[in-house]
PDB file of N, CA and C in Angstrom:
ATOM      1  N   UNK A   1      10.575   0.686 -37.207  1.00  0.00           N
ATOM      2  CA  UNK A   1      10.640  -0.160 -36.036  1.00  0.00           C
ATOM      3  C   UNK A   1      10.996  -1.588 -36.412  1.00  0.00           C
ATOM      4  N   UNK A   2      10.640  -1.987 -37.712  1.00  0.00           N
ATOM      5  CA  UNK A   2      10.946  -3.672 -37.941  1.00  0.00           C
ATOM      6  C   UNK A   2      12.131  -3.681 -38.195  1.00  0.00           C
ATOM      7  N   UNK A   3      12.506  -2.784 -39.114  1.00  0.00           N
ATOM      8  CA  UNK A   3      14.497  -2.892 -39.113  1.00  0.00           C
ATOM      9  C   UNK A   3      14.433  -4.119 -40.419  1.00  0.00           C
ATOM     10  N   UNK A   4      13.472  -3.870 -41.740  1.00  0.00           N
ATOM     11  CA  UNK A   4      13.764  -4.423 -42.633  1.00  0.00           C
ATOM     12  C   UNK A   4      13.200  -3.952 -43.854  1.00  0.00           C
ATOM     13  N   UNK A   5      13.278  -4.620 -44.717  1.00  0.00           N
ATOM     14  CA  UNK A   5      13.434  -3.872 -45.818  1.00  0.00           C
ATOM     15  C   UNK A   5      12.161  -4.270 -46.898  1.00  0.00           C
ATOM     16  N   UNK A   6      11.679  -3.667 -47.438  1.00  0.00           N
ATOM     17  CA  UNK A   6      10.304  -3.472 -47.927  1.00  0.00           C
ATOM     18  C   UNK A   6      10.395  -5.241 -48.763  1.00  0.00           C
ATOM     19  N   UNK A   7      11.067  -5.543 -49.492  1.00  0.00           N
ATOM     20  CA  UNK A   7      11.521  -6.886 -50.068  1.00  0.00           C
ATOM     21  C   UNK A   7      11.503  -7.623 -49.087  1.00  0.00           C
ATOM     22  N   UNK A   8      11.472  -8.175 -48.173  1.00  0.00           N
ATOM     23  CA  UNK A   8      11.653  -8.812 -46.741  1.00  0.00           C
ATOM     24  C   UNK A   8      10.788  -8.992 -46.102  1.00  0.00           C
ATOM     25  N   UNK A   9       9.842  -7.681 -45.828  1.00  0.00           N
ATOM     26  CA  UNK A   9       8.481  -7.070 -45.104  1.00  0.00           C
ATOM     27  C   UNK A   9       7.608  -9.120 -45.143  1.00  0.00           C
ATOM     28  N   UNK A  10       7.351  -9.169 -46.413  1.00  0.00           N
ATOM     29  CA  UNK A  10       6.470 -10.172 -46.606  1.00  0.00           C
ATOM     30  C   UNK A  10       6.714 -11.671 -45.873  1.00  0.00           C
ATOM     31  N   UNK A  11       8.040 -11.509 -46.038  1.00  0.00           N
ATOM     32  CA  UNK A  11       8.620 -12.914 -45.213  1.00  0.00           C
ATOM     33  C   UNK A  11       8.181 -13.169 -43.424  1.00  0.00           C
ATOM     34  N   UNK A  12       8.098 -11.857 -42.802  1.00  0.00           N
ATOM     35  CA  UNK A  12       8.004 -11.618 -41.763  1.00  0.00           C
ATOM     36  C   UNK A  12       7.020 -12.489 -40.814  1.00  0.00           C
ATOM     37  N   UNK A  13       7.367 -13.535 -40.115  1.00  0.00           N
ATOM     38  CA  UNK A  13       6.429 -14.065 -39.542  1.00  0.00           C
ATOM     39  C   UNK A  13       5.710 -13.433 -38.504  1.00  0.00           C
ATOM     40  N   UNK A  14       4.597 -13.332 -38.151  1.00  0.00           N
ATOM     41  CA  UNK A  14       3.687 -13.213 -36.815  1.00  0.00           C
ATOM     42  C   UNK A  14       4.958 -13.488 -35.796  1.00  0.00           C
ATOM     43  N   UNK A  15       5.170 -14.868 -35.139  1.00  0.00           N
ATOM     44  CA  UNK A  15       5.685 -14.909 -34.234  1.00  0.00           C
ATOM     45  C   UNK A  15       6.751 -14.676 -33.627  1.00  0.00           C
ATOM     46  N   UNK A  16       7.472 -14.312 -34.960  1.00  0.00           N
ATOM     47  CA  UNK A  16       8.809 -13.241 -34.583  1.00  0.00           C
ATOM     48  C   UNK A  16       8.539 -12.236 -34.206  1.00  0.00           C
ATOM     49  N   UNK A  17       7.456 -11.301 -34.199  1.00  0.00           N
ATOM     50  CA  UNK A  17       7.073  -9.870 -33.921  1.00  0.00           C
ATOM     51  C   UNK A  17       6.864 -10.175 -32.404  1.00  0.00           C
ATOM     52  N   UNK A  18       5.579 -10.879 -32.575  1.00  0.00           N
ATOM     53  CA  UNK A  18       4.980 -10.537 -31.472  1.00  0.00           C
ATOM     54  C   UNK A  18       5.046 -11.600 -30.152  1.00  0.00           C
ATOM     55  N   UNK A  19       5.509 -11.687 -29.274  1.00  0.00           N
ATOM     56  CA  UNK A  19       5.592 -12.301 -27.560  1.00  0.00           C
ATOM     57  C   UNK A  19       4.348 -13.106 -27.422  1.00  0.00           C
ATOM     58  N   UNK A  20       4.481 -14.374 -26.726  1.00  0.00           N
ATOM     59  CA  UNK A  20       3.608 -15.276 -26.284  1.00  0.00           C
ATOM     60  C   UNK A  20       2.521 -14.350 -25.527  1.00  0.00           C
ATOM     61  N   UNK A  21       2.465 -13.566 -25.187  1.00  0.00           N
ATOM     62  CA  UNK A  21       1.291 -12.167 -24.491  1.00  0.00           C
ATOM     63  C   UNK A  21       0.794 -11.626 -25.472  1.00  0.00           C
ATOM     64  N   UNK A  22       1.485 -11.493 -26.649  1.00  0.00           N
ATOM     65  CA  UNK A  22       0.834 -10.305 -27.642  1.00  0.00           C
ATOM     66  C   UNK A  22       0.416 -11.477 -28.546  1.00  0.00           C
ATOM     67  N   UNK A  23       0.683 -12.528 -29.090  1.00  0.00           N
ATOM     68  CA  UNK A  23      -0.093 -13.534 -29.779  1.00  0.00           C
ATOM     69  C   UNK A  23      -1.436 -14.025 -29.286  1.00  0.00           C
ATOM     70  N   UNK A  24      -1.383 -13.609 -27.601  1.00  0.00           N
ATOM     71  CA  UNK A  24      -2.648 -14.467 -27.106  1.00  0.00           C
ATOM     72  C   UNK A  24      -3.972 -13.350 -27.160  1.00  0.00           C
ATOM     73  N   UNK A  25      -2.936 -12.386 -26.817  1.00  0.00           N
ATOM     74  CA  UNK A  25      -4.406 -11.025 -27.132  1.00  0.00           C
ATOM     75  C   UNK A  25      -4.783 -11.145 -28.323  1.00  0.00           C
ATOM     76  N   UNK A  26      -3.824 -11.225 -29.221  1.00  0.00           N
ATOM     77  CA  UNK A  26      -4.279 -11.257 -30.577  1.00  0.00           C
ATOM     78  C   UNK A  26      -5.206 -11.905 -30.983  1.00  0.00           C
ATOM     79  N   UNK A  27      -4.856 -13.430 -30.633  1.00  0.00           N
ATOM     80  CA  UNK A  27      -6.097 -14.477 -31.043  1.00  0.00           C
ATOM     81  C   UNK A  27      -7.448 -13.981 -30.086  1.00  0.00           C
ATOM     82  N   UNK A  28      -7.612 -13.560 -29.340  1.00  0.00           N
ATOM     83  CA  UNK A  28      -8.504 -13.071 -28.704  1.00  0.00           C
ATOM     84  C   UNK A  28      -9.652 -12.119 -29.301  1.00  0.00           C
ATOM     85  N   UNK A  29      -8.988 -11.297 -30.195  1.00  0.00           N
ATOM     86  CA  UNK A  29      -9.554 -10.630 -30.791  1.00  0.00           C
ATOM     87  C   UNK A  29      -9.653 -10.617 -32.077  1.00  0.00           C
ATOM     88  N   UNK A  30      -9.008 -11.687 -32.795  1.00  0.00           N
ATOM     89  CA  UNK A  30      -9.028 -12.132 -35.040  1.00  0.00           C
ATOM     90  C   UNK A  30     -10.333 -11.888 -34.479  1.00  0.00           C
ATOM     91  N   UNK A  31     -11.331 -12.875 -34.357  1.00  0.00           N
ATOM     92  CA  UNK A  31     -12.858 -12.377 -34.782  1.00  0.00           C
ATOM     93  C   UNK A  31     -13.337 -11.300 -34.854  1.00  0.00           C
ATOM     94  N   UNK A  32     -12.671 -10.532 -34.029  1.00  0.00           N
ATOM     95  CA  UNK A  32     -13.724  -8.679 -34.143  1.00  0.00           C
ATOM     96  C   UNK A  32     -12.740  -8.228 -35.466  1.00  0.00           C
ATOM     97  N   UNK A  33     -11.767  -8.578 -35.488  1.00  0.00           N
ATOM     98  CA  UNK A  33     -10.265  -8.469 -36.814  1.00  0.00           C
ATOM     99  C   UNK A  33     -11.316  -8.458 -38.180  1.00  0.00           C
ATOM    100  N   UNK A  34     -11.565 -10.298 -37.956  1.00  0.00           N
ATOM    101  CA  UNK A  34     -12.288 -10.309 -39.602  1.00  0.00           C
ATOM    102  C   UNK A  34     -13.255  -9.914 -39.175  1.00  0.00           C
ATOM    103  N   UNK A  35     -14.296  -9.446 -38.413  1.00  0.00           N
ATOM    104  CA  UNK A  35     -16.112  -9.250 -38.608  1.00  0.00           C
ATOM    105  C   UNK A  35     -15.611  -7.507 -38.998  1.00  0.00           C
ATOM    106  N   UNK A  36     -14.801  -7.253 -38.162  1.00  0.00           N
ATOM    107  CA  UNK A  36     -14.878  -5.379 -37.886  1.00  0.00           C
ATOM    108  C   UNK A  36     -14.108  -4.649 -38.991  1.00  0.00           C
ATOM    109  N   UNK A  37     -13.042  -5.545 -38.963  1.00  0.00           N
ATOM    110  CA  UNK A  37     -11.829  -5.116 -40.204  1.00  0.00           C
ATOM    111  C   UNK A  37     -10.512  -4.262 -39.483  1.00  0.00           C
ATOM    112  N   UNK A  38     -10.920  -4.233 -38.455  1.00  0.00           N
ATOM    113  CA  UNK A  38      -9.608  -3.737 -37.370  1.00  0.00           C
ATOM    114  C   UNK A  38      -9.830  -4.294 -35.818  1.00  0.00           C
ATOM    115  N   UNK A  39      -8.963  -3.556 -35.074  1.00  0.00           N
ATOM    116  CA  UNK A  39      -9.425  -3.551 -33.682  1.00  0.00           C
ATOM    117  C   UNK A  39      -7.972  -2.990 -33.118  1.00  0.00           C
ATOM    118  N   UNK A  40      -8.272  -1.880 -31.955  1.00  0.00           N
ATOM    119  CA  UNK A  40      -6.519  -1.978 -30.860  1.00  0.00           C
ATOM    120  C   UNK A  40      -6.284  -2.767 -30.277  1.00  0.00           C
ATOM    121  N   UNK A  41      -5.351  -3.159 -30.181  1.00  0.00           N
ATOM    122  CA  UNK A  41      -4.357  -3.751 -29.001  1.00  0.00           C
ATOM    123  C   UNK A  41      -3.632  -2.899 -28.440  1.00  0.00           C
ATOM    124  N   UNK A  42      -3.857  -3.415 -27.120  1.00  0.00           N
ATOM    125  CA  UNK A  42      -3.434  -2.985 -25.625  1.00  0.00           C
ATOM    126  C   UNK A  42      -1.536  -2.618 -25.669  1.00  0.00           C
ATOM    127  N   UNK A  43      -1.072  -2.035 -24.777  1.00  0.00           N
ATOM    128  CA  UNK A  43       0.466  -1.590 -24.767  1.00  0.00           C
ATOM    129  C   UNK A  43       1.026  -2.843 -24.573  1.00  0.00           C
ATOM    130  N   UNK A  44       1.966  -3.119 -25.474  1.00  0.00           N
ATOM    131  CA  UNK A  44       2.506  -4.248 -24.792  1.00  0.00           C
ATOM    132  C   UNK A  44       4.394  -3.922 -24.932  1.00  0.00           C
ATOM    133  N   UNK A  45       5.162  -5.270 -25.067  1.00  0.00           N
ATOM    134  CA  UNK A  45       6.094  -5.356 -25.657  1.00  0.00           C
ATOM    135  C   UNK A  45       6.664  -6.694 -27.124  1.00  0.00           C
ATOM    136  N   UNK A  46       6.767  -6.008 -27.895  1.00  0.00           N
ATOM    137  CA  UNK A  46       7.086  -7.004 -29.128  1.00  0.00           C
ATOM    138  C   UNK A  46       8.838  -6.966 -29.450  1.00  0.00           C
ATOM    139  N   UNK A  47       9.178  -7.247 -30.632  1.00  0.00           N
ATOM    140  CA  UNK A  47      10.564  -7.697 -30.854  1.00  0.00           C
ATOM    141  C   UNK A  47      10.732  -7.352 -32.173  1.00  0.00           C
ATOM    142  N   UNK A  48      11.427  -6.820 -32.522  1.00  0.00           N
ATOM    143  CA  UNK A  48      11.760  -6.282 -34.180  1.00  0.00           C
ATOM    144  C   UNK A  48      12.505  -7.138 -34.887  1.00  0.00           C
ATOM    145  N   UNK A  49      12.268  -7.355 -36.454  1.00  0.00           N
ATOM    146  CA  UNK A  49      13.035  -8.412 -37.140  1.00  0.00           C
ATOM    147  C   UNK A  49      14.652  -8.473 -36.484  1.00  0.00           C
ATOM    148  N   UNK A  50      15.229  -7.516 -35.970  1.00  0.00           N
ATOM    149  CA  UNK A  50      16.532  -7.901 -35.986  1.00  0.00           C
ATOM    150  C   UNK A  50      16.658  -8.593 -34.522  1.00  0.00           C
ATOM    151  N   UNK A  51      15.115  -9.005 -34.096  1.00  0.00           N
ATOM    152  CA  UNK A  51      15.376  -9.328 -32.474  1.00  0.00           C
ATOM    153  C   UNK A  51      15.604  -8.424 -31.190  1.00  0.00           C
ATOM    154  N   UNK A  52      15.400  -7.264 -31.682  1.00  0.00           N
ATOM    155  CA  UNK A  52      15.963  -5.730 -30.171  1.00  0.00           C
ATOM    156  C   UNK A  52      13.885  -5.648 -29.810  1.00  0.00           C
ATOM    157  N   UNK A  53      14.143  -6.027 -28.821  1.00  0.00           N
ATOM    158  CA  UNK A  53      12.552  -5.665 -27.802  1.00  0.00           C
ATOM    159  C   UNK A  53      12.267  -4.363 -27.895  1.00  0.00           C
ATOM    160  N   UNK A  54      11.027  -4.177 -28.110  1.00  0.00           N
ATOM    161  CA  UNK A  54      10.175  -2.698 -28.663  1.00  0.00           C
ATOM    162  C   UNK A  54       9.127  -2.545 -27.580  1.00  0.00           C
ATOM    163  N   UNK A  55       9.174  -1.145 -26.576  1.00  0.00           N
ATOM    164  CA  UNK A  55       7.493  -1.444 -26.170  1.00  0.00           C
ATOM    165  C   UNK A  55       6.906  -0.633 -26.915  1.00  0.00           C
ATOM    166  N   UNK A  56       5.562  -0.927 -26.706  1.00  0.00           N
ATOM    167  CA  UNK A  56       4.509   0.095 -27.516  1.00  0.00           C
ATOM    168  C   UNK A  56       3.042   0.281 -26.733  1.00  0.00           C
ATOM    169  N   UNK A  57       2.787   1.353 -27.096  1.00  0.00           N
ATOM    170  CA  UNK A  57       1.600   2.012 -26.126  1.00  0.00           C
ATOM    171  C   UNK A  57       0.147   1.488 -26.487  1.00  0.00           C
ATOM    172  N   UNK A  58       0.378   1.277 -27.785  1.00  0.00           N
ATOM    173  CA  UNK A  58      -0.962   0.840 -28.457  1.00  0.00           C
ATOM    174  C   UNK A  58      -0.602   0.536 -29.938  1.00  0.00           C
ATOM    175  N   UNK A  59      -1.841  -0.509 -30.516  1.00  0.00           N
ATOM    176  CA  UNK A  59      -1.445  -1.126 -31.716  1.00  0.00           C
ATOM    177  C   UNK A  59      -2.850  -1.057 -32.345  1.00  0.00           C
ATOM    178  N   UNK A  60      -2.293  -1.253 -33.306  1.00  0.00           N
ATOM    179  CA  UNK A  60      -4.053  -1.474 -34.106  1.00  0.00           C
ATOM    180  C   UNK A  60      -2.878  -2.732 -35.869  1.00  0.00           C
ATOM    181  N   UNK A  61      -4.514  -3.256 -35.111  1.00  0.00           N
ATOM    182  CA  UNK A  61      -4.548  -4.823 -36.572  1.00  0.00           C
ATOM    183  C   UNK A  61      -5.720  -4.461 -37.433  1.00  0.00           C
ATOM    184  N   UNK A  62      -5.578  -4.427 -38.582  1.00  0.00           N
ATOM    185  CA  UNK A  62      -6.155  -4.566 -39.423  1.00  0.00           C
ATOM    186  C   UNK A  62      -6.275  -5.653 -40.468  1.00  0.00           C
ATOM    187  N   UNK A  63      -7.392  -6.290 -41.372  1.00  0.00           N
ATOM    188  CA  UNK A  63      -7.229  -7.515 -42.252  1.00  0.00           C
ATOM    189  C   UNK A  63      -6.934  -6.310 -43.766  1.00  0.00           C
ATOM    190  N   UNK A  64      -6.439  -6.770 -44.754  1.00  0.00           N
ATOM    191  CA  UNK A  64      -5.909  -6.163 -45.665  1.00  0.00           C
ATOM    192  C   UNK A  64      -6.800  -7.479 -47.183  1.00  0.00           C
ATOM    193  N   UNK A  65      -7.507  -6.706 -47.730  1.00  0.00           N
ATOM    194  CA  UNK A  65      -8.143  -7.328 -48.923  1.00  0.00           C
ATOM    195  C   UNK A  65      -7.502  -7.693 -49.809  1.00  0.00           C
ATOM    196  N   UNK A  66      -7.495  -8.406 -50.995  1.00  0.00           N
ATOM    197  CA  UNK A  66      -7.121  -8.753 -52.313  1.00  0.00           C
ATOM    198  C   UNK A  66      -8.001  -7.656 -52.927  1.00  0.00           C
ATOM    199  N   UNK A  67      -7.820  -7.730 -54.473  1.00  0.00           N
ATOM    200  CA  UNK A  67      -8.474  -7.060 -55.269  1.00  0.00           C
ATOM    201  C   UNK A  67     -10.203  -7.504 -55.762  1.00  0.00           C
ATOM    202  N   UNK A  68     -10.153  -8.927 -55.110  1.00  0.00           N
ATOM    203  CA  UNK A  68     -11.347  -9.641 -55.699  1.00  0.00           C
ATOM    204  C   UNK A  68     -11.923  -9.557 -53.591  1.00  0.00           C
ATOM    205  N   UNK A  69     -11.461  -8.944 -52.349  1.00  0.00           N
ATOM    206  CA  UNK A  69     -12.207  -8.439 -51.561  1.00  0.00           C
ATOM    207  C   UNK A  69     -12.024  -9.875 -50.400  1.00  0.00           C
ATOM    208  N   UNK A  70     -11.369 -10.822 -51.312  1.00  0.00           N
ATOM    209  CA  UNK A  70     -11.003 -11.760 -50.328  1.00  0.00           C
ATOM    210  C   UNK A  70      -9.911 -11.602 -49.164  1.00  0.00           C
ATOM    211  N   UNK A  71      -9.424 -12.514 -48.128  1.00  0.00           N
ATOM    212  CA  UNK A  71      -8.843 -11.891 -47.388  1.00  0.00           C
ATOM    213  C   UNK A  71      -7.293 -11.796 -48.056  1.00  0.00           C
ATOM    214  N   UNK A  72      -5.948 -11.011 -47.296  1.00  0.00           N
ATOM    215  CA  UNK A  72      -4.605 -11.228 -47.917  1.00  0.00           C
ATOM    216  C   UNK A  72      -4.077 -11.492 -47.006  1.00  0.00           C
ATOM    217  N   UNK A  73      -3.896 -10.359 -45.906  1.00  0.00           N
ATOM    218  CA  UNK A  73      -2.745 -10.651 -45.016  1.00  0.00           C
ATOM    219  C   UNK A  73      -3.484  -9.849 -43.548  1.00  0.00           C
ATOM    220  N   UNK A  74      -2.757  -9.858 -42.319  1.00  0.00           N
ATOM    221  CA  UNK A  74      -3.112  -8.967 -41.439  1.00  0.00           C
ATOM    222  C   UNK A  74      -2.049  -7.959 -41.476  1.00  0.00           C
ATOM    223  N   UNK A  75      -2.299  -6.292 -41.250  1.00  0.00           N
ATOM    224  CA  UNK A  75      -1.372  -5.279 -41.250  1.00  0.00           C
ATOM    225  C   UNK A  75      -1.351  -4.612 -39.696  1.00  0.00           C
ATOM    226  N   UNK A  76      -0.212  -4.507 -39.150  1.00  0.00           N
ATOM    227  CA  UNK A  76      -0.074  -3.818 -37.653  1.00  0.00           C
ATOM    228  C   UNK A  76       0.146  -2.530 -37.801  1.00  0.00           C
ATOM    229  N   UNK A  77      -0.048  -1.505 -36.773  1.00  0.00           N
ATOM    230  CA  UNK A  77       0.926  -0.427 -36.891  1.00  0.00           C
ATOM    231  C   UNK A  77       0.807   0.222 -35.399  1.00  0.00           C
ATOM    232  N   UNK A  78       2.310   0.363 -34.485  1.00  0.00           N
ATOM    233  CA  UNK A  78       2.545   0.088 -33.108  1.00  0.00           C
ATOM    234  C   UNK A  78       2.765   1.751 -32.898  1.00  0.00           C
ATOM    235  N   UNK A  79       1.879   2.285 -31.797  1.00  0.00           N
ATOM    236  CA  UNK A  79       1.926   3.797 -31.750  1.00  0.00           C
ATOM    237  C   UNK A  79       3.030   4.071 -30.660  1.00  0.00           C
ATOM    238  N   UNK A  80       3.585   5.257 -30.485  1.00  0.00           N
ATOM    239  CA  UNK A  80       4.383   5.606 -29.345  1.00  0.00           C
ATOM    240  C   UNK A  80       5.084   4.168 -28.857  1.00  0.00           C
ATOM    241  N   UNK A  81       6.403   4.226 -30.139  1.00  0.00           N
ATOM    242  CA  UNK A  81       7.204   2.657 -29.865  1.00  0.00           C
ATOM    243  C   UNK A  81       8.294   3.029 -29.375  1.00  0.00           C
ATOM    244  N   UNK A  82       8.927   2.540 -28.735  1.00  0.00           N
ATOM    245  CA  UNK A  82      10.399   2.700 -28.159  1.00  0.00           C
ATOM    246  C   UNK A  82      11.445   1.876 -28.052  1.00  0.00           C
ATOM    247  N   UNK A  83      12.550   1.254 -28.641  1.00  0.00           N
ATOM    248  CA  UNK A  83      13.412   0.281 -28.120  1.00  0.00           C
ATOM    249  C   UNK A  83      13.722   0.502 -26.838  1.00  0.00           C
ATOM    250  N   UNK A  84      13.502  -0.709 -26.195  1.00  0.00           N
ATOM    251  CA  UNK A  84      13.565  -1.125 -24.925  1.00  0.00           C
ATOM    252  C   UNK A  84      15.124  -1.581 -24.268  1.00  0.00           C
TER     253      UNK A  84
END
């Protein structure tokens, strides 16, 4: 669905993905993110690195550890996606 390439993946900003709607749910929910270590998000519509609009039915965020358990990055993964 991102339309890039594993070398690239990392560059990927938040706000290129995700729509002024899907950033605000988001922040809505980082705290249950870091206390819980996941959480879903609701269907929305996001945007793939190459810019083509994606909807999706449901999402789930997860926080992703270092080796020493500190935090690294946040990881998405968008269920039943479709270019729009």
């Amino acid at each position: 669905m991102m339309e890039t390439t594993l070398v690239a993946l990392q560059d990927i900003m938040l706000e290129k993905i995700l729509d002024e709607g899907g950033q605000k749910i988001l922040l809505s929910e980082f705290s249950k993110i870091m206390q819980q270590g996941f959480a879903y998000l609701p269907a929305g519509v996001c945007v793939s690195s190459m810019g083509r609009p994606v909807s999706y039915e449901q999402a789930v965020a997860w926080k992703v550890l270092n080796d020493d358990d500190s935090n690294h990055c946040l990881a998405f993964m968008f269920m039943n996606w479709s270019f729009v």
